[in-house]
PDB file of N, CA and C in Angstrom:
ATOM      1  N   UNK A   1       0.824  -1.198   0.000  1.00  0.00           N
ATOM      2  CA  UNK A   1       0.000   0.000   0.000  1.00  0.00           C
ATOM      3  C   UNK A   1       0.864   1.256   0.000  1.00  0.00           C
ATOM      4  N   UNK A   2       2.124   1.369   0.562  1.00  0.00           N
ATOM      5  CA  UNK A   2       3.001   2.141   0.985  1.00  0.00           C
ATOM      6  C   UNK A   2       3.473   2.436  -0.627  1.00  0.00           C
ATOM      7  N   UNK A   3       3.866   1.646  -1.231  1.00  0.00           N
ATOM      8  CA  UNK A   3       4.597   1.588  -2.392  1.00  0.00           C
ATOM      9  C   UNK A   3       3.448   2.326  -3.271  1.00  0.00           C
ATOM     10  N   UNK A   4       2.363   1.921  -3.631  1.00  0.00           N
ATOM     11  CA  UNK A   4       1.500   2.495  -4.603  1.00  0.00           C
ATOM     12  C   UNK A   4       0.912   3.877  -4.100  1.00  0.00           C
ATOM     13  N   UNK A   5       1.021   4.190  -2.571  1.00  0.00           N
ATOM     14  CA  UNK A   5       0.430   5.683  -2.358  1.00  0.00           C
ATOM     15  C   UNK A   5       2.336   6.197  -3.073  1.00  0.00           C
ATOM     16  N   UNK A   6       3.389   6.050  -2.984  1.00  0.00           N
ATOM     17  CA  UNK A   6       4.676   6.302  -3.304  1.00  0.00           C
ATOM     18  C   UNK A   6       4.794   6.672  -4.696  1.00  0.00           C
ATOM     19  N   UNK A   7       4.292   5.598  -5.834  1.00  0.00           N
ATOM     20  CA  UNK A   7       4.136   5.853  -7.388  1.00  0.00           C
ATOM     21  C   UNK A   7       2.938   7.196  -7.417  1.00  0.00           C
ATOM     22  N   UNK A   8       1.676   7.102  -6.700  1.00  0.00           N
ATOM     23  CA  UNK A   8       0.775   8.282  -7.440  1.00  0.00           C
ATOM     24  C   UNK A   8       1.308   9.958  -6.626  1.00  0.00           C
ATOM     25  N   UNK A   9       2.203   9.410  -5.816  1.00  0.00           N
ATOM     26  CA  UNK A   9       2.762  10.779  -5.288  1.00  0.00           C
ATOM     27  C   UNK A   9       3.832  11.325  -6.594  1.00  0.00           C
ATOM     28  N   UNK A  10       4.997  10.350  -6.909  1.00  0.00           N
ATOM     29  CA  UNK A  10       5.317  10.444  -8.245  1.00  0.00           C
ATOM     30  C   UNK A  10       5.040  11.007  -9.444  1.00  0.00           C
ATOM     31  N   UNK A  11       3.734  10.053  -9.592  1.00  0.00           N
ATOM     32  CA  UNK A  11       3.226  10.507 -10.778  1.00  0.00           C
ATOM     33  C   UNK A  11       2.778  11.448 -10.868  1.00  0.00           C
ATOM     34  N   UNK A  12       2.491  12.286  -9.790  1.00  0.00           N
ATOM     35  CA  UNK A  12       1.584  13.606  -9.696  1.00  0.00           C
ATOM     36  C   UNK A  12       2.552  14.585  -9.829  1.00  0.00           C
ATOM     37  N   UNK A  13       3.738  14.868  -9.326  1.00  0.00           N
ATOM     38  CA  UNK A  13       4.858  15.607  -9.524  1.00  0.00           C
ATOM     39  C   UNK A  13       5.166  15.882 -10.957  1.00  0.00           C
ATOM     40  N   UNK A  14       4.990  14.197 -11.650  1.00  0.00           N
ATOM     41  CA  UNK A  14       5.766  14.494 -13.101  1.00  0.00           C
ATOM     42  C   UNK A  14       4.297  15.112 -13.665  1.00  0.00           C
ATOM     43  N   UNK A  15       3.327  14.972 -13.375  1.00  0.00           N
ATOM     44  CA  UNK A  15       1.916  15.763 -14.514  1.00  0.00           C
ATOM     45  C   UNK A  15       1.915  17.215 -14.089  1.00  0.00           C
ATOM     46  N   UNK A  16       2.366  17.629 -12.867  1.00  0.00           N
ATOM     47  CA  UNK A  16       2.446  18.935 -12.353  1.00  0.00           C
ATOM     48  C   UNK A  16       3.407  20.025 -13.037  1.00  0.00           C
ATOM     49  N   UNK A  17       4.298  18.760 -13.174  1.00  0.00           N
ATOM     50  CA  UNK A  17       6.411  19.122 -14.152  1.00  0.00           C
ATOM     51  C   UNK A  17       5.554  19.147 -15.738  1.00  0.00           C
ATOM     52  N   UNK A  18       4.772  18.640 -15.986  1.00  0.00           N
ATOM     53  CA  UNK A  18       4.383  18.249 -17.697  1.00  0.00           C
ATOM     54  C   UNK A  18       3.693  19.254 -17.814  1.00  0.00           C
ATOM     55  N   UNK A  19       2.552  19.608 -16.760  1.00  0.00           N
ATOM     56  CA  UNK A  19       1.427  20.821 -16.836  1.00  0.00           C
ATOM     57  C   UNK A  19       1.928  22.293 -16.622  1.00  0.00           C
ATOM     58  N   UNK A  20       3.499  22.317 -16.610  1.00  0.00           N
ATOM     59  CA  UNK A  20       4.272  24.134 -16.273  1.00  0.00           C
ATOM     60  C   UNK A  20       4.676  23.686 -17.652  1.00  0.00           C
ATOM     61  N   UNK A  21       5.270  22.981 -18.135  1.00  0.00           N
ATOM     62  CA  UNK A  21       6.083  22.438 -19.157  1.00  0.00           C
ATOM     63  C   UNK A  21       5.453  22.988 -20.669  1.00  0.00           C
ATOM     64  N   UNK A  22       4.098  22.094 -20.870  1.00  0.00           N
ATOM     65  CA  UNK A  22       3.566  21.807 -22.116  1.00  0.00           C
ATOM     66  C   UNK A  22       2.350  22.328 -21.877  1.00  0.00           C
ATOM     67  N   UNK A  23       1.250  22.931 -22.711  1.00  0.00           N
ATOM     68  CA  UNK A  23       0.074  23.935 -22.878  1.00  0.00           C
ATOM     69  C   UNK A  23      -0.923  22.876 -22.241  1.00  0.00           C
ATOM     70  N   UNK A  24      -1.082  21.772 -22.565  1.00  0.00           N
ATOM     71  CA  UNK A  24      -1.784  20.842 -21.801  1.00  0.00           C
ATOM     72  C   UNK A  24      -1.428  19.415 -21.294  1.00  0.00           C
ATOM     73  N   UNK A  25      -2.245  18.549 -20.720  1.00  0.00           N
ATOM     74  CA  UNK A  25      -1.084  17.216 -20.100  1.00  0.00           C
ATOM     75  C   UNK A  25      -2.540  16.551 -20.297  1.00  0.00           C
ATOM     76  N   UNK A  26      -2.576  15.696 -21.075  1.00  0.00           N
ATOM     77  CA  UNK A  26      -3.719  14.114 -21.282  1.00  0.00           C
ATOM     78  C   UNK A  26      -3.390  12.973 -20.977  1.00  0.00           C
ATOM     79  N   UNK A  27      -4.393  12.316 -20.177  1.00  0.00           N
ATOM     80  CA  UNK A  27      -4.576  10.889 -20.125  1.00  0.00           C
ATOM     81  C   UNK A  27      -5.542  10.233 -20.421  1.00  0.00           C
ATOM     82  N   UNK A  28      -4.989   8.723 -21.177  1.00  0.00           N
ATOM     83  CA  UNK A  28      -5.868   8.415 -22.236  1.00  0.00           C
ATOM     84  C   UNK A  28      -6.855   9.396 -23.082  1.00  0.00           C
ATOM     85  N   UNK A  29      -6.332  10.655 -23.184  1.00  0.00           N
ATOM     86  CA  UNK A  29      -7.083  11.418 -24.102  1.00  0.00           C
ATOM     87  C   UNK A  29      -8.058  12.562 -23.203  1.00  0.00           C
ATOM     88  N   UNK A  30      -8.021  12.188 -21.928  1.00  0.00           N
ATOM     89  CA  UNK A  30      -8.708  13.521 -21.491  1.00  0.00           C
ATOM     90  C   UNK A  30      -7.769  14.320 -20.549  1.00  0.00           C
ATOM     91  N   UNK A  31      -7.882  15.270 -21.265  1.00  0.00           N
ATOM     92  CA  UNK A  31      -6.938  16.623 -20.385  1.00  0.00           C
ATOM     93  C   UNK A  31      -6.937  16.922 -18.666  1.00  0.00           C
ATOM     94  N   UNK A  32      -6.158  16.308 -18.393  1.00  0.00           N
ATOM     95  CA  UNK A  32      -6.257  16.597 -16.361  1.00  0.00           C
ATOM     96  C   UNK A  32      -5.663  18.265 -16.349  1.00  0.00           C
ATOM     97  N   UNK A  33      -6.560  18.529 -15.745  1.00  0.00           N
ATOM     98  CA  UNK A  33      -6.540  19.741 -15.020  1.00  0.00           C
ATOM     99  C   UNK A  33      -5.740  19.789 -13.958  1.00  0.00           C
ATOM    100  N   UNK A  34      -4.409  20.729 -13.659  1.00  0.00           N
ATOM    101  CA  UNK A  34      -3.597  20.727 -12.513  1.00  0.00           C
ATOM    102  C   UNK A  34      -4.424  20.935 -11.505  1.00  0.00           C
ATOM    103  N   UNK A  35      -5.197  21.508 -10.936  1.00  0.00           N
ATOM    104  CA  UNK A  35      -5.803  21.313  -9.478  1.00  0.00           C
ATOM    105  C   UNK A  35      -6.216  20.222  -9.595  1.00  0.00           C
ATOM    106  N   UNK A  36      -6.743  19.017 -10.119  1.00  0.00           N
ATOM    107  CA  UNK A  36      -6.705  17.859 -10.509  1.00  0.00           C
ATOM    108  C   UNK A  36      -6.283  16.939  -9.579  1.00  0.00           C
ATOM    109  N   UNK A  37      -4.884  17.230 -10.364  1.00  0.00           N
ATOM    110  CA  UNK A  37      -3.555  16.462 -10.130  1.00  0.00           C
ATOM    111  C   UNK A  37      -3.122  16.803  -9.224  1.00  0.00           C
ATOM    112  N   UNK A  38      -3.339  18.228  -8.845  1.00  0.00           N
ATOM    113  CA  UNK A  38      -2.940  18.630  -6.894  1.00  0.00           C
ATOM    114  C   UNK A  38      -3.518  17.783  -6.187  1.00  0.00           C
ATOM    115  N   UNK A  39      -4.838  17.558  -6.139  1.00  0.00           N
ATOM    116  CA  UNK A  39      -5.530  16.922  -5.476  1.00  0.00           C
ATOM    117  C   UNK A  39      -5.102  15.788  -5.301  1.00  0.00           C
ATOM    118  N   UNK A  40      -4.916  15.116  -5.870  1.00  0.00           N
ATOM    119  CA  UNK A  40      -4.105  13.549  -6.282  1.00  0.00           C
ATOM    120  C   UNK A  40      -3.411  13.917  -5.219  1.00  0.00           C
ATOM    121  N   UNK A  41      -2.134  14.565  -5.404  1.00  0.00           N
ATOM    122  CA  UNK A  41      -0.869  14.742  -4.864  1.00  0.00           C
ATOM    123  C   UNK A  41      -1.128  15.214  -3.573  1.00  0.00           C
ATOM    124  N   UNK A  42      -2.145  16.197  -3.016  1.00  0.00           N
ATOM    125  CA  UNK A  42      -2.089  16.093  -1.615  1.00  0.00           C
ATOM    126  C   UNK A  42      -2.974  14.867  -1.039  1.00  0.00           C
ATOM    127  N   UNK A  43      -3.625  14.261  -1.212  1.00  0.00           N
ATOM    128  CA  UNK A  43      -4.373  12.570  -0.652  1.00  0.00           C
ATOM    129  C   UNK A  43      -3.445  12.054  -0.547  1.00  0.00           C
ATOM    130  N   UNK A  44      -2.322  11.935  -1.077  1.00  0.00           N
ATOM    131  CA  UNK A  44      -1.461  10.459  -1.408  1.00  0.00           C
ATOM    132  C   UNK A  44      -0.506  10.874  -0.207  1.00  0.00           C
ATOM    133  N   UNK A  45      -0.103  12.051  -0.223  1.00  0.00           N
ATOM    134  CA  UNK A  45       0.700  12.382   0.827  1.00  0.00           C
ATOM    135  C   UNK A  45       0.410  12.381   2.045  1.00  0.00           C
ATOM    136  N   UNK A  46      -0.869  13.017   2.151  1.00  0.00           N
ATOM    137  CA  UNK A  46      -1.784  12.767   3.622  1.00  0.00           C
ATOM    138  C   UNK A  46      -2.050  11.446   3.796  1.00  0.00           C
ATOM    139  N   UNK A  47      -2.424  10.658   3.164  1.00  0.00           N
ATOM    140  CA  UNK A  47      -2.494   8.750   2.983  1.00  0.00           C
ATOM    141  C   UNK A  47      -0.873   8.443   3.112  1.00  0.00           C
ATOM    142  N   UNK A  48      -0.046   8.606   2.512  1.00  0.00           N
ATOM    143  CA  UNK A  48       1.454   8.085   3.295  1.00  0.00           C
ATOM    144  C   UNK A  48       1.582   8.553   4.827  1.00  0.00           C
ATOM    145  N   UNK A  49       1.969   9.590   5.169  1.00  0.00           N
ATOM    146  CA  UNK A  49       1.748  10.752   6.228  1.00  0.00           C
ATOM    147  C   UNK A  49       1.087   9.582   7.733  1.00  0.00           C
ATOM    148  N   UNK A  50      -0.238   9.405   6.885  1.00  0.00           N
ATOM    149  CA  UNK A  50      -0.924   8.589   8.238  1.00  0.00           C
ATOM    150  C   UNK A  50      -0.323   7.384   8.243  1.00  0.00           C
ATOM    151  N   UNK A  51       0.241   6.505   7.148  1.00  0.00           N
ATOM    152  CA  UNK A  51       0.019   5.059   7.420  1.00  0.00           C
ATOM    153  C   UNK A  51       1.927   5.075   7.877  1.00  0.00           C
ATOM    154  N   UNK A  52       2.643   6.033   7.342  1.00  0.00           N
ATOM    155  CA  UNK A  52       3.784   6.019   8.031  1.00  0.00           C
ATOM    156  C   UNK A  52       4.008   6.231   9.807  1.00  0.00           C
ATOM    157  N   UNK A  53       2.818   7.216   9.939  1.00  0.00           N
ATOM    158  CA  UNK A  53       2.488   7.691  11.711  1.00  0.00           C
ATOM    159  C   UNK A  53       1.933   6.367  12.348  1.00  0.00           C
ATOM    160  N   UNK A  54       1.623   5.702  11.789  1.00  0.00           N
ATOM    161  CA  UNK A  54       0.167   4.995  12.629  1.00  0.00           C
ATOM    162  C   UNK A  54       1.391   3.927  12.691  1.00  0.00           C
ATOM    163  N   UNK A  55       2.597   3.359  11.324  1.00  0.00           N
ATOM    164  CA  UNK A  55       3.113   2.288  11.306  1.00  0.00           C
ATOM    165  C   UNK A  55       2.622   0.980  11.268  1.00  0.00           C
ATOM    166  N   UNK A  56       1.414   1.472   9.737  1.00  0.00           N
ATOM    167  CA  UNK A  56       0.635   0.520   9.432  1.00  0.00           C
ATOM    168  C   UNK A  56       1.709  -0.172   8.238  1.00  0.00           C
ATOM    169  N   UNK A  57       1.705  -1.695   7.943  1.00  0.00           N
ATOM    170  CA  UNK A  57       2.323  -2.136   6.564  1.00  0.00           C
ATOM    171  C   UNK A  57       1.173  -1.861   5.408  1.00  0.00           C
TER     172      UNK A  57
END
């Protein structure tokens, strides 16, 4: 669980890096919106955050 909240924290960085970068950023064909992808990126962190505090596997 640790590992996959780890990749969408990732992945949210690089669509954030793609969305300053390039005029727009698509997946599978529909355009994510950076507050979007913020959103993503702060859950995943607040979801690591707890399960690292709590010292859940």
């Amino acid at each position: 669980m640790k590992m996959l909240t780890v990749i969408v924290i990732v992945w949210s960085i690089g669509m954030l890096i793609l969305g300053f970068v390039q005029p727009f950023v698509t997946v599978f064909g529909y355009i994510m919106a950076p507050w979007f992808v913020g959103l993503f990126l702060v859950m995943s962190v607040g979801i690591l955050t707890y399960k690292i505090r709590r010292g859940a596997t």
